[in-house]
C-alpha atoms as a PDB file:
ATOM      1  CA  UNK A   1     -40.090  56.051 -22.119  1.00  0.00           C
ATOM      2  CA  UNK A   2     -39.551  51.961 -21.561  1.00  0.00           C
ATOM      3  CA  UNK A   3     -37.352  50.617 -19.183  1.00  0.00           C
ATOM      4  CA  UNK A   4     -35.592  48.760 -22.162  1.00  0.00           C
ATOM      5  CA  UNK A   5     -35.029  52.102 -24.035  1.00  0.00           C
ATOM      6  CA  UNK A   6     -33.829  54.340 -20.624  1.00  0.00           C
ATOM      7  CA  UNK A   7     -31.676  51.802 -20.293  1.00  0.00           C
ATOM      8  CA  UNK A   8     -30.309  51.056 -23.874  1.00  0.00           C
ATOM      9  CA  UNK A   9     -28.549  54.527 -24.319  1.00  0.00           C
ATOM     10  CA  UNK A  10     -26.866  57.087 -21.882  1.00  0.00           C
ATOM     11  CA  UNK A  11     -29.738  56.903 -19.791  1.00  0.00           C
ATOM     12  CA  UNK A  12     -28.500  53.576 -18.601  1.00  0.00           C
ATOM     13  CA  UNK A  13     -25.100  54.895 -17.670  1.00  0.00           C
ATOM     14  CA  UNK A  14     -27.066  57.413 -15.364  1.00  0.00           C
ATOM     15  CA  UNK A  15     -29.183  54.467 -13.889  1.00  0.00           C
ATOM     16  CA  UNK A  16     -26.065  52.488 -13.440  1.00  0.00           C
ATOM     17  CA  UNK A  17     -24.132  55.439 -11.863  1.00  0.00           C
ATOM     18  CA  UNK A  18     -27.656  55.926  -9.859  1.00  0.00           C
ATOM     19  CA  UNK A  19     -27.881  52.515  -8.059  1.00  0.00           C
ATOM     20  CA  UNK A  20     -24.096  51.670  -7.673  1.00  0.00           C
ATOM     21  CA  UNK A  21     -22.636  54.912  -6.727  1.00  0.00           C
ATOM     22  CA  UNK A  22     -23.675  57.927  -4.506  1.00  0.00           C
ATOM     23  CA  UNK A  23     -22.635  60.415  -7.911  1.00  0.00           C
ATOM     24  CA  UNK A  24     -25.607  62.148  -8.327  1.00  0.00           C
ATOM     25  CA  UNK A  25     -28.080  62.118 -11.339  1.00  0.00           C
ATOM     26  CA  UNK A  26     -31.411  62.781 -11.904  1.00  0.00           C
ATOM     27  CA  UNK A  27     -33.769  60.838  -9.608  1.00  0.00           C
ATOM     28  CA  UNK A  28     -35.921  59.278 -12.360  1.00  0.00           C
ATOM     29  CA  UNK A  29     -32.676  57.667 -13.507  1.00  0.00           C
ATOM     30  CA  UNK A  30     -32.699  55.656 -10.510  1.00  0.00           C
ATOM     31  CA  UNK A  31     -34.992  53.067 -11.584  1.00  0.00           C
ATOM     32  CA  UNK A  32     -33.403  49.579 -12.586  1.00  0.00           C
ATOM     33  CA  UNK A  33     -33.864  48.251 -16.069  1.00  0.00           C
ATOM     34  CA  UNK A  34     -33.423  45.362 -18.426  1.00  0.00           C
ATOM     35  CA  UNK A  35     -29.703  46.021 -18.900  1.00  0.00           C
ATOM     36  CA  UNK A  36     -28.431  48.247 -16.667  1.00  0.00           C
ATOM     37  CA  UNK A  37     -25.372  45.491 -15.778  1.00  0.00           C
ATOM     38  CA  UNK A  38     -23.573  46.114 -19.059  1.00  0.00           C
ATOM     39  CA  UNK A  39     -22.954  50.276 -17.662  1.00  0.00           C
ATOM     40  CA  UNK A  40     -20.984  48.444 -14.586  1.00  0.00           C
ATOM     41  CA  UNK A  41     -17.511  48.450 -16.242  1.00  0.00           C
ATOM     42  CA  UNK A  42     -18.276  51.913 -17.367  1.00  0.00           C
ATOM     43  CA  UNK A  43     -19.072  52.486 -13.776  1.00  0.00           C
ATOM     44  CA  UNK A  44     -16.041  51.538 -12.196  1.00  0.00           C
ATOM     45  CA  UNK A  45     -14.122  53.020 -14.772  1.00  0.00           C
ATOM     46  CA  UNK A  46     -15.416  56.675 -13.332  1.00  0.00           C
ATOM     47  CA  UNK A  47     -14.766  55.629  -9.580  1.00  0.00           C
ATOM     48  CA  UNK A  48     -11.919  53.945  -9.852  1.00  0.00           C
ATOM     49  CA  UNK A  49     -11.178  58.041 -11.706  1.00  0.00           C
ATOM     50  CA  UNK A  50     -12.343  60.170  -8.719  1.00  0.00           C
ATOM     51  CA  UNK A  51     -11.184  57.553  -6.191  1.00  0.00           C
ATOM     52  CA  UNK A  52      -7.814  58.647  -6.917  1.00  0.00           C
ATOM     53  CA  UNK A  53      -8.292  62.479  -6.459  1.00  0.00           C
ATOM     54  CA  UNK A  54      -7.599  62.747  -2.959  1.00  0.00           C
ATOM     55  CA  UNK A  55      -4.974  60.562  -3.508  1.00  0.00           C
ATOM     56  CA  UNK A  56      -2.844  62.645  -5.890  1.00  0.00           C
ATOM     57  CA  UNK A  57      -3.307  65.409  -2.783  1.00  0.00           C
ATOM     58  CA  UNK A  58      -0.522  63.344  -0.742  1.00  0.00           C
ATOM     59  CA  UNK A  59       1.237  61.560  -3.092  1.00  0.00           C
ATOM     60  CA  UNK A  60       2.802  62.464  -6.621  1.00  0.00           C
ATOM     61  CA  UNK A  61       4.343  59.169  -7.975  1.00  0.00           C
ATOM     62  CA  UNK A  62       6.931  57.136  -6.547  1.00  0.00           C
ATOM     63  CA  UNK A  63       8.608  58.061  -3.704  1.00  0.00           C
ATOM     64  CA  UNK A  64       7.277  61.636  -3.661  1.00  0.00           C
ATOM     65  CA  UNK A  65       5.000  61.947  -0.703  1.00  0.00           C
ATOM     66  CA  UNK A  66       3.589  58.441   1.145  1.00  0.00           C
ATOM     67  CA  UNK A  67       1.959  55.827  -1.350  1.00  0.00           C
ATOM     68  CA  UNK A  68       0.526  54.220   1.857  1.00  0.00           C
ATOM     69  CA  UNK A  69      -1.249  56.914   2.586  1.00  0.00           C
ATOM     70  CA  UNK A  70      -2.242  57.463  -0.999  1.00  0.00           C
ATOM     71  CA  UNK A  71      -3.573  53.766  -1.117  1.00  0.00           C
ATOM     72  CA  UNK A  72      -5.679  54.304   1.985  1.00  0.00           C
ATOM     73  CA  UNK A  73      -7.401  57.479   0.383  1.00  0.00           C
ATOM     74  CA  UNK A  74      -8.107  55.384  -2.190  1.00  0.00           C
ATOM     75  CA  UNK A  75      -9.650  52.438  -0.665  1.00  0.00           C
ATOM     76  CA  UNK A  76     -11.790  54.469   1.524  1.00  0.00           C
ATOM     77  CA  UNK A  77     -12.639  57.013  -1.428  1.00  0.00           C
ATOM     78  CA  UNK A  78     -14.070  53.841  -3.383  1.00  0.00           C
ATOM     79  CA  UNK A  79     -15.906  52.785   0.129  1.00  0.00           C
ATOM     80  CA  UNK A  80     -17.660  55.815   0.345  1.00  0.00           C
ATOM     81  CA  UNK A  81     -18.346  56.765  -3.632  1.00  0.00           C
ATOM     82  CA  UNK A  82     -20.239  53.296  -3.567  1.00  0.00           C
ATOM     83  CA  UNK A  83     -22.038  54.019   0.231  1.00  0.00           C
ATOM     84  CA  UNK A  84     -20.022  50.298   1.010  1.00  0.00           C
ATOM     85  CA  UNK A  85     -22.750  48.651  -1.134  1.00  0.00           C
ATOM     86  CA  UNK A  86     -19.804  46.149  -2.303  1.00  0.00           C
ATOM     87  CA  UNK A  87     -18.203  45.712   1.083  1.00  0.00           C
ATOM     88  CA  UNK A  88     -21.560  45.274   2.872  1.00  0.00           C
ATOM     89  CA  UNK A  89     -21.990  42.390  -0.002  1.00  0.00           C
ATOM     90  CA  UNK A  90     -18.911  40.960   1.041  1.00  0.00           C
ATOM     91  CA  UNK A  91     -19.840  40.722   4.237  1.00  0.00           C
ATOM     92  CA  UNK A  92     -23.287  39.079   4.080  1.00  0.00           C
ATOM     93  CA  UNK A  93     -21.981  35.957   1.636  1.00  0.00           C
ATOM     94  CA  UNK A  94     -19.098  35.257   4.183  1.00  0.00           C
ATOM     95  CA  UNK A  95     -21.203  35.028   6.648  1.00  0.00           C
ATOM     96  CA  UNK A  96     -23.899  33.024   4.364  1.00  0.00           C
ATOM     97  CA  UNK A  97     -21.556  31.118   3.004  1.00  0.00           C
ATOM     98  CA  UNK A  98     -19.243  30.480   6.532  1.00  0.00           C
ATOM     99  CA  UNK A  99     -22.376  29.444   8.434  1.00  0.00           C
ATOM    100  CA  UNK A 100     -21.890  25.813   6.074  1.00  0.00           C
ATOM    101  CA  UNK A 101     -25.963  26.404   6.671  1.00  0.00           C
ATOM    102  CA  UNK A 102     -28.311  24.461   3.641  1.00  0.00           C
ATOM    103  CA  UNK A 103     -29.092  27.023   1.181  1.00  0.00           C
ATOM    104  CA  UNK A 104     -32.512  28.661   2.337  1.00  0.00           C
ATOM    105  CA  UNK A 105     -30.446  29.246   6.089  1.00  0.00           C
ATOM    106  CA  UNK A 106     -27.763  30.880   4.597  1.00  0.00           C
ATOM    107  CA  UNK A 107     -29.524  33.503   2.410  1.00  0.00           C
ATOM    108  CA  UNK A 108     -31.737  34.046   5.610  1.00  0.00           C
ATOM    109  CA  UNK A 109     -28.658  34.570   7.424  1.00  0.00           C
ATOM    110  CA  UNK A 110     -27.282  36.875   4.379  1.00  0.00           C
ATOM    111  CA  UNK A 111     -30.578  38.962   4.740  1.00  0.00           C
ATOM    112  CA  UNK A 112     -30.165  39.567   8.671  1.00  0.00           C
ATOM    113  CA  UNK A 113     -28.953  42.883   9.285  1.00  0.00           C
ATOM    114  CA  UNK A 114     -26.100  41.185  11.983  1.00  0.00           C
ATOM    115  CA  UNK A 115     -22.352  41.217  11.254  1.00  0.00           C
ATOM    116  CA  UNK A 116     -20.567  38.110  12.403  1.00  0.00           C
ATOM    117  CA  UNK A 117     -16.956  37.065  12.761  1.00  0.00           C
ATOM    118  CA  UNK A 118     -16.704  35.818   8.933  1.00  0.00           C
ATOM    119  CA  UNK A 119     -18.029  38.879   7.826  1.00  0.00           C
ATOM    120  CA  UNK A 120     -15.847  41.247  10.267  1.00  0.00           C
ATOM    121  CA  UNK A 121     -12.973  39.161   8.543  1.00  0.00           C
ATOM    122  CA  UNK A 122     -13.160  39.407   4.955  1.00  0.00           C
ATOM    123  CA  UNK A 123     -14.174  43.220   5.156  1.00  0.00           C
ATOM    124  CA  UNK A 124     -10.886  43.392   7.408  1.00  0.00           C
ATOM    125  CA  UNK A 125      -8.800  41.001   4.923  1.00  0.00           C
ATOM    126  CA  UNK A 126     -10.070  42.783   1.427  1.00  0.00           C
ATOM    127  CA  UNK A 127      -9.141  46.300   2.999  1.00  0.00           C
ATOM    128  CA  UNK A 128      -6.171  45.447   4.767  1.00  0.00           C
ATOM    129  CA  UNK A 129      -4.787  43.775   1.402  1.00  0.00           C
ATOM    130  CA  UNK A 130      -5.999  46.489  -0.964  1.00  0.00           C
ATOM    131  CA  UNK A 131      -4.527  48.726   0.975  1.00  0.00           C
ATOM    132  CA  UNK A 132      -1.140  46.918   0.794  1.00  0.00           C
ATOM    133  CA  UNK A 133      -1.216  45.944  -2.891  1.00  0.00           C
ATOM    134  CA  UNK A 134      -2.244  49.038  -4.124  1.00  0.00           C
ATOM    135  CA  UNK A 135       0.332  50.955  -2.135  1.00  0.00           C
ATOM    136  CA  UNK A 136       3.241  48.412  -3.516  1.00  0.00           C
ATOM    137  CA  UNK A 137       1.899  49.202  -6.599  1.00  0.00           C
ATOM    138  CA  UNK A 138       1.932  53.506  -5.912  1.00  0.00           C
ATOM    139  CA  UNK A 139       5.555  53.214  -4.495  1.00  0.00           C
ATOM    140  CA  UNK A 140       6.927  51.706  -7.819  1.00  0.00           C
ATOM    141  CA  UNK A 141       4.629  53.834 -10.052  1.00  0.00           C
ATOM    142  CA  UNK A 142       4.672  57.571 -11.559  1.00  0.00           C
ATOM    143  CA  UNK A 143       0.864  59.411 -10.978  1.00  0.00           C
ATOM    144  CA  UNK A 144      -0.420  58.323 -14.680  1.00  0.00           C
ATOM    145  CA  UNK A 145       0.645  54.410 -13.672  1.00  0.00           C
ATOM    146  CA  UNK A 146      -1.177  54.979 -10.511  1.00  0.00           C
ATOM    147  CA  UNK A 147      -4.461  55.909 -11.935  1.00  0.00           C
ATOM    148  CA  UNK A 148      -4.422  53.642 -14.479  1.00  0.00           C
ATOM    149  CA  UNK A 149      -3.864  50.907 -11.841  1.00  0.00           C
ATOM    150  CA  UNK A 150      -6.906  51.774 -10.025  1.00  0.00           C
ATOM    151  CA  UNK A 151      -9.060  52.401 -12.690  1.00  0.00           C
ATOM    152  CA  UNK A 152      -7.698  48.880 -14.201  1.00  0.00           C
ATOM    153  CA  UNK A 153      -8.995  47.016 -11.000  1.00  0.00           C
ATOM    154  CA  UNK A 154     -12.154  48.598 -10.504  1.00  0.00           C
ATOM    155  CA  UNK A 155     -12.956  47.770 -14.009  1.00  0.00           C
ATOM    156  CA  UNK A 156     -11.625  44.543 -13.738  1.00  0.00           C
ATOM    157  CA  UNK A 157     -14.036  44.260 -10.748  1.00  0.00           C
ATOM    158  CA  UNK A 158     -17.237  45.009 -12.383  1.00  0.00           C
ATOM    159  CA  UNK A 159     -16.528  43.049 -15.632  1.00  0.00           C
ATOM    160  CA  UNK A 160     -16.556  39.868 -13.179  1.00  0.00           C
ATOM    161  CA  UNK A 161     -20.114  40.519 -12.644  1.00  0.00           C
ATOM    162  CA  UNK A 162     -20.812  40.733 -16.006  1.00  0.00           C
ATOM    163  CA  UNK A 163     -19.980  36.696 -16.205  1.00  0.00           C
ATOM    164  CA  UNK A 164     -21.698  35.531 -12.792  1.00  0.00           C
ATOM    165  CA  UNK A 165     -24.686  37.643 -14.359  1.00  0.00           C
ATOM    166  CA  UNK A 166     -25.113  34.482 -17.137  1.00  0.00           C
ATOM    167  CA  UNK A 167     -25.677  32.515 -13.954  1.00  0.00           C
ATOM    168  CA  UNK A 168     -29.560  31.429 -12.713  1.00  0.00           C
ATOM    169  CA  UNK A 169     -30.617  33.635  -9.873  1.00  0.00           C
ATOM    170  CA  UNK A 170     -30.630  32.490  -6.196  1.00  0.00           C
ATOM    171  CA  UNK A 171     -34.120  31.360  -4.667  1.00  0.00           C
ATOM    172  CA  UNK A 172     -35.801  35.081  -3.554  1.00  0.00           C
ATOM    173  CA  UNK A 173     -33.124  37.266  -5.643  1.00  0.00           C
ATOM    174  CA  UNK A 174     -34.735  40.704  -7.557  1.00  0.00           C
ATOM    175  CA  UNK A 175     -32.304  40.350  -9.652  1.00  0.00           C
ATOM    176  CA  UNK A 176     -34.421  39.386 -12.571  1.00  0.00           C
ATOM    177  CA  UNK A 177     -34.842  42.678 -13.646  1.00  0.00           C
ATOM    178  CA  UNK A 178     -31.092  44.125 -13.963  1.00  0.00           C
ATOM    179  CA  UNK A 179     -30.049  40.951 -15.080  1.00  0.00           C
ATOM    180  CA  UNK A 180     -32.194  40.629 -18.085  1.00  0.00           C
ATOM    181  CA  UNK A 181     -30.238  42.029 -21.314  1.00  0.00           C
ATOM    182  CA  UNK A 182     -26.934  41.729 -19.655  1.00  0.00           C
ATOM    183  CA  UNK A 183     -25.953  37.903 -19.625  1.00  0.00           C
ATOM    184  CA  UNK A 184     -25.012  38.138 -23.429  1.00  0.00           C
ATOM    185  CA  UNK A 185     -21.720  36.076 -24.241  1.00  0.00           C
ATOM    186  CA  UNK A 186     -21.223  37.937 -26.539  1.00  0.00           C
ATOM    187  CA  UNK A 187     -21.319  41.255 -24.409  1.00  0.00           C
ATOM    188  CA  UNK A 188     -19.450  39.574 -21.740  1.00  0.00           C
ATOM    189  CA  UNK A 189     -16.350  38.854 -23.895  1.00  0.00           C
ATOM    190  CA  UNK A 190     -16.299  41.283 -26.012  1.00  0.00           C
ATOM    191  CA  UNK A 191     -15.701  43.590 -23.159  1.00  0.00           C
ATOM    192  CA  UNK A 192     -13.321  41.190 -21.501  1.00  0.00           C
ATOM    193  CA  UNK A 193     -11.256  41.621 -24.655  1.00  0.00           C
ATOM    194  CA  UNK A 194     -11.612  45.153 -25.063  1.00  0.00           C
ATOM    195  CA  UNK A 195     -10.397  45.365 -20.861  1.00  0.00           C
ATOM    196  CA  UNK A 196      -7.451  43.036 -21.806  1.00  0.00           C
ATOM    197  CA  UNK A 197      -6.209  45.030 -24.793  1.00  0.00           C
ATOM    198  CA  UNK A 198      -6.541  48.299 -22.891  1.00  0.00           C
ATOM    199  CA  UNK A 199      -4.441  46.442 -20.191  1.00  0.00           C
ATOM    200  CA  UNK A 200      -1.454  46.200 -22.622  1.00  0.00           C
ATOM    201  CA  UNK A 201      -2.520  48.726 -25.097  1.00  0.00           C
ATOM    202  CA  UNK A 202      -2.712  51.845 -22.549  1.00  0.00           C
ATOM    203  CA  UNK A 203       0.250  50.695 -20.501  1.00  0.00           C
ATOM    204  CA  UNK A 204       2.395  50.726 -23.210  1.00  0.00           C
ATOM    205  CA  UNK A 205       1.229  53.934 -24.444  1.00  0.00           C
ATOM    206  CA  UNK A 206       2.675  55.738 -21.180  1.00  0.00           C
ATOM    207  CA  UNK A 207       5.543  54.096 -21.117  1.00  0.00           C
ATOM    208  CA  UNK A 208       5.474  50.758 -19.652  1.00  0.00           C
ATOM    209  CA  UNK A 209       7.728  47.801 -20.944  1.00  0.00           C
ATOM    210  CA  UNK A 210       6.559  44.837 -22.692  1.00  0.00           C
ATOM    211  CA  UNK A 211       6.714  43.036 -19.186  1.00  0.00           C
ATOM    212  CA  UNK A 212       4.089  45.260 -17.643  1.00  0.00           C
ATOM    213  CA  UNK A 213       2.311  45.045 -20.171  1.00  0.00           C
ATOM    214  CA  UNK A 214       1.779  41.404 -19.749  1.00  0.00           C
ATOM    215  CA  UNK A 215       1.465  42.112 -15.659  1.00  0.00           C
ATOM    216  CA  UNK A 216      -1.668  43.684 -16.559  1.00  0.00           C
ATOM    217  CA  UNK A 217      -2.942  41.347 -18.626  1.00  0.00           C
ATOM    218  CA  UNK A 218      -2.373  38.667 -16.024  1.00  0.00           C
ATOM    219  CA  UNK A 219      -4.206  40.675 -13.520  1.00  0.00           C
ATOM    220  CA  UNK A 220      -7.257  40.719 -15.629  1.00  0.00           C
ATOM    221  CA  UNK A 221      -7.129  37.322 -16.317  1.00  0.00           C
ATOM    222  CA  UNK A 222      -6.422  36.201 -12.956  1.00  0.00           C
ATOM    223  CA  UNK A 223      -8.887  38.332 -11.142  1.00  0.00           C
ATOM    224  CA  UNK A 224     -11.799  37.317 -13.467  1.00  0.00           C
ATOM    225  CA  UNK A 225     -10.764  33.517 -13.161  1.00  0.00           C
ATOM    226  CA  UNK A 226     -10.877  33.397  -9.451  1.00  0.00           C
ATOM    227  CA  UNK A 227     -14.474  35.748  -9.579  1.00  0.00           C
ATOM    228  CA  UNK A 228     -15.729  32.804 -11.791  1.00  0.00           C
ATOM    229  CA  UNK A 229     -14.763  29.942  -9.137  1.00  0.00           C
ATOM    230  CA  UNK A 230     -16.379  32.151  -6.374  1.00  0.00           C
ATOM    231  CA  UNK A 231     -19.325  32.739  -8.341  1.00  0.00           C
ATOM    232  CA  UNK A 232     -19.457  28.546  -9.046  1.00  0.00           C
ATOM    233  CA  UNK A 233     -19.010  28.282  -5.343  1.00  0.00           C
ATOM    234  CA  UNK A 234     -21.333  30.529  -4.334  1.00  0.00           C
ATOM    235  CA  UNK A 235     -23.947  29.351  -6.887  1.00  0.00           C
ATOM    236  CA  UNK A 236     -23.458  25.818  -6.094  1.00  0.00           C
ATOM    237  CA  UNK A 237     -23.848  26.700  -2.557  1.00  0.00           C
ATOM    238  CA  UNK A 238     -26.843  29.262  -2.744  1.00  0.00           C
ATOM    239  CA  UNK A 239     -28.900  27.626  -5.656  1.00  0.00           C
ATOM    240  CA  UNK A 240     -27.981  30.503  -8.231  1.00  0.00           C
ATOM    241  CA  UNK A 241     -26.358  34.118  -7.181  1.00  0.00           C
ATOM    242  CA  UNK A 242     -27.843  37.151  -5.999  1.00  0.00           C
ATOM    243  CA  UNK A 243     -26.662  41.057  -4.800  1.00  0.00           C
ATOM    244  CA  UNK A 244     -24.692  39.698  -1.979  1.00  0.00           C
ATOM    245  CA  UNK A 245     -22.379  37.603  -4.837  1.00  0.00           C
ATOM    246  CA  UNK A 246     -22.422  40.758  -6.735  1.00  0.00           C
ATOM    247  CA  UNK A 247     -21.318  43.010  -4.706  1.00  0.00           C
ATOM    248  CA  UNK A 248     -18.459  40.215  -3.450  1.00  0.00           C
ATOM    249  CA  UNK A 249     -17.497  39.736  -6.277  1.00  0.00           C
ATOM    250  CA  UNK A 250     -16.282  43.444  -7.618  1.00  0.00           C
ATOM    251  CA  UNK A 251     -14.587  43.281  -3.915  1.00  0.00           C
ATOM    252  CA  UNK A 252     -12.800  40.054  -4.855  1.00  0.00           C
ATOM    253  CA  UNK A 253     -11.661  40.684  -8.099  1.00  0.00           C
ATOM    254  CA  UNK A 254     -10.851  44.250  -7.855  1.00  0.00           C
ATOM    255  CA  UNK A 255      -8.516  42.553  -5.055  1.00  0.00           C
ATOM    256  CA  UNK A 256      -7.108  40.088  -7.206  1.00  0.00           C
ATOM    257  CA  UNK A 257      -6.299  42.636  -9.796  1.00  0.00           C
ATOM    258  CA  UNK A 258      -4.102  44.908  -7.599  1.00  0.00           C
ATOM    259  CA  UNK A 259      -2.544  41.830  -6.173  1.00  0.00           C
ATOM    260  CA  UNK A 260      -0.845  40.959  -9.031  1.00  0.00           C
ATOM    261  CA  UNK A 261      -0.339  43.941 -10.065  1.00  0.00           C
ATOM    262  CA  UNK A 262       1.930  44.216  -6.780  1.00  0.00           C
ATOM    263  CA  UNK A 263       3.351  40.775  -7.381  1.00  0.00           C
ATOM    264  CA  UNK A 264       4.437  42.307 -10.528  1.00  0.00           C
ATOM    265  CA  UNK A 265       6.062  45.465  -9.449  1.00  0.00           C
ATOM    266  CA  UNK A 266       8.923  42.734  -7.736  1.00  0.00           C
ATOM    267  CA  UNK A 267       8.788  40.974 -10.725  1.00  0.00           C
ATOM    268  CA  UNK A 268       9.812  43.696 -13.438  1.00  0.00           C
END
């Protein structure tokens, strides 16, 4: 079988699930194909899931048990269901991008294997305000909210790379190959708008006011808009995107999206 057609069906859900998670699945899954980037929401949709198993162990909605805690299982369950792929990501374009190097020096210093101080502090800052958002969010939420918040940002998260995927690829990238077949506009929005009704659609369904229903629209939107300018940035900076911008980006947005879904928990 192709690499177009293992990829065009469930088999590129299990290739997806293969590279970007540590779930297992059949080892001649593992082999990236034209395509493969679409599977990402899909992806994040059955992390952000389990990441909130062990969470559900301490905490039961609201007030009942510690939503701090609950937060921290999840941050570090989506750390470790991913083997930090995204986080180490995170950490290689702040550095790349904080050295204020030309291009070709700061994807050399992206591919060293050393951590410096940028890096240390936007793997500190993304889980020390994930953490916090996504516990503001657990204290104000019942157990079906909480999931559903989760799930909405790690979504939210992947879906950015579906955009900076329309993007050239940066001098020495491999992307070529999981890029082609996924930079479709029409693919990109029309999952945007799917994500965006869900937002509404599902919070409304369990509950949630008209007002929270717009929260989670806004997070959507706002994550994916500030994804896009650090994709332009990075691109601009890097002479197209690469891995490294991936993987930052899911971080960033997925960040964004519980931020303001905090921000709207004082709001409503």
């Amino acid at each position: 079988m192709s690499a177009p057609e293992r990829t065009a069906g469930a088999g590129g859900l299990l290739a997806a699930l293969g590279l970007f998670s540590v779930l297992p699945v059949p080892q001649r899954a593992r082999v990236p194909g034209p395509g493969v980037l679409r599977w990402l929401p899909v992806v994040g949709l059955v992390l952000g899931a389990l990441a909130c198993v062990p969470a559900l162990v301490v905490w039961r909605g609201a007030d009942e048990g510690s939503p701090l805690l609950a937060a921290a299982l999840v941050v570090t369950a989506l750390a470790l269901l991913t083997r930090g792929l995204h986080l180490d990501a995170t950490a290689d374009l702040a550095d790349g991008l904080g050295s204020g190097r030309p291009a070709e020096q700061a994807l050399a210093i992206m591919r060293r294997p050393e951590v410096g101080a940028f890096a240390v502090a936007a793997i500190g800052c993304t889980l020390l305000v994930q953490v916090a958002a996504l516990a503001a969010v657990l204290g104000d939420a019942g157990p079906v909210e909480g999931v559903l918040a989760v799930v909405l940002a790690t979504v939210t998260g992947r879906t950015a790379v579906l955009h900076a995927a329309a993007r050239p690829a940066a001098p020495g990238s491999s992307l070529g190959v999981l890029v082609a077949g996924s930079g479709s506009g029409l693919l990109r929005w029309s999952v945007t708008g799917v994500l965006l009704l869900a937002a509404v659609g599902v919070r409304l369904a369990v509950g949630g006011s008209a007002a929270q229903g717009l929260w989670s629209a806004a997070a959507v939107v706002v994550a994916l808009v500030l994804a896009a300018l650090l994709a332009r940035h990075a691109a601009r900076r890097l002479g197209g995107v690469n891995g490294d911008v991936f993987g930052a980006l899911v971080e960033a947005a997925t960040t964004a999206t519980l931020v303001v879904l905090a921000t709207g928990v004082s709001w409503t």
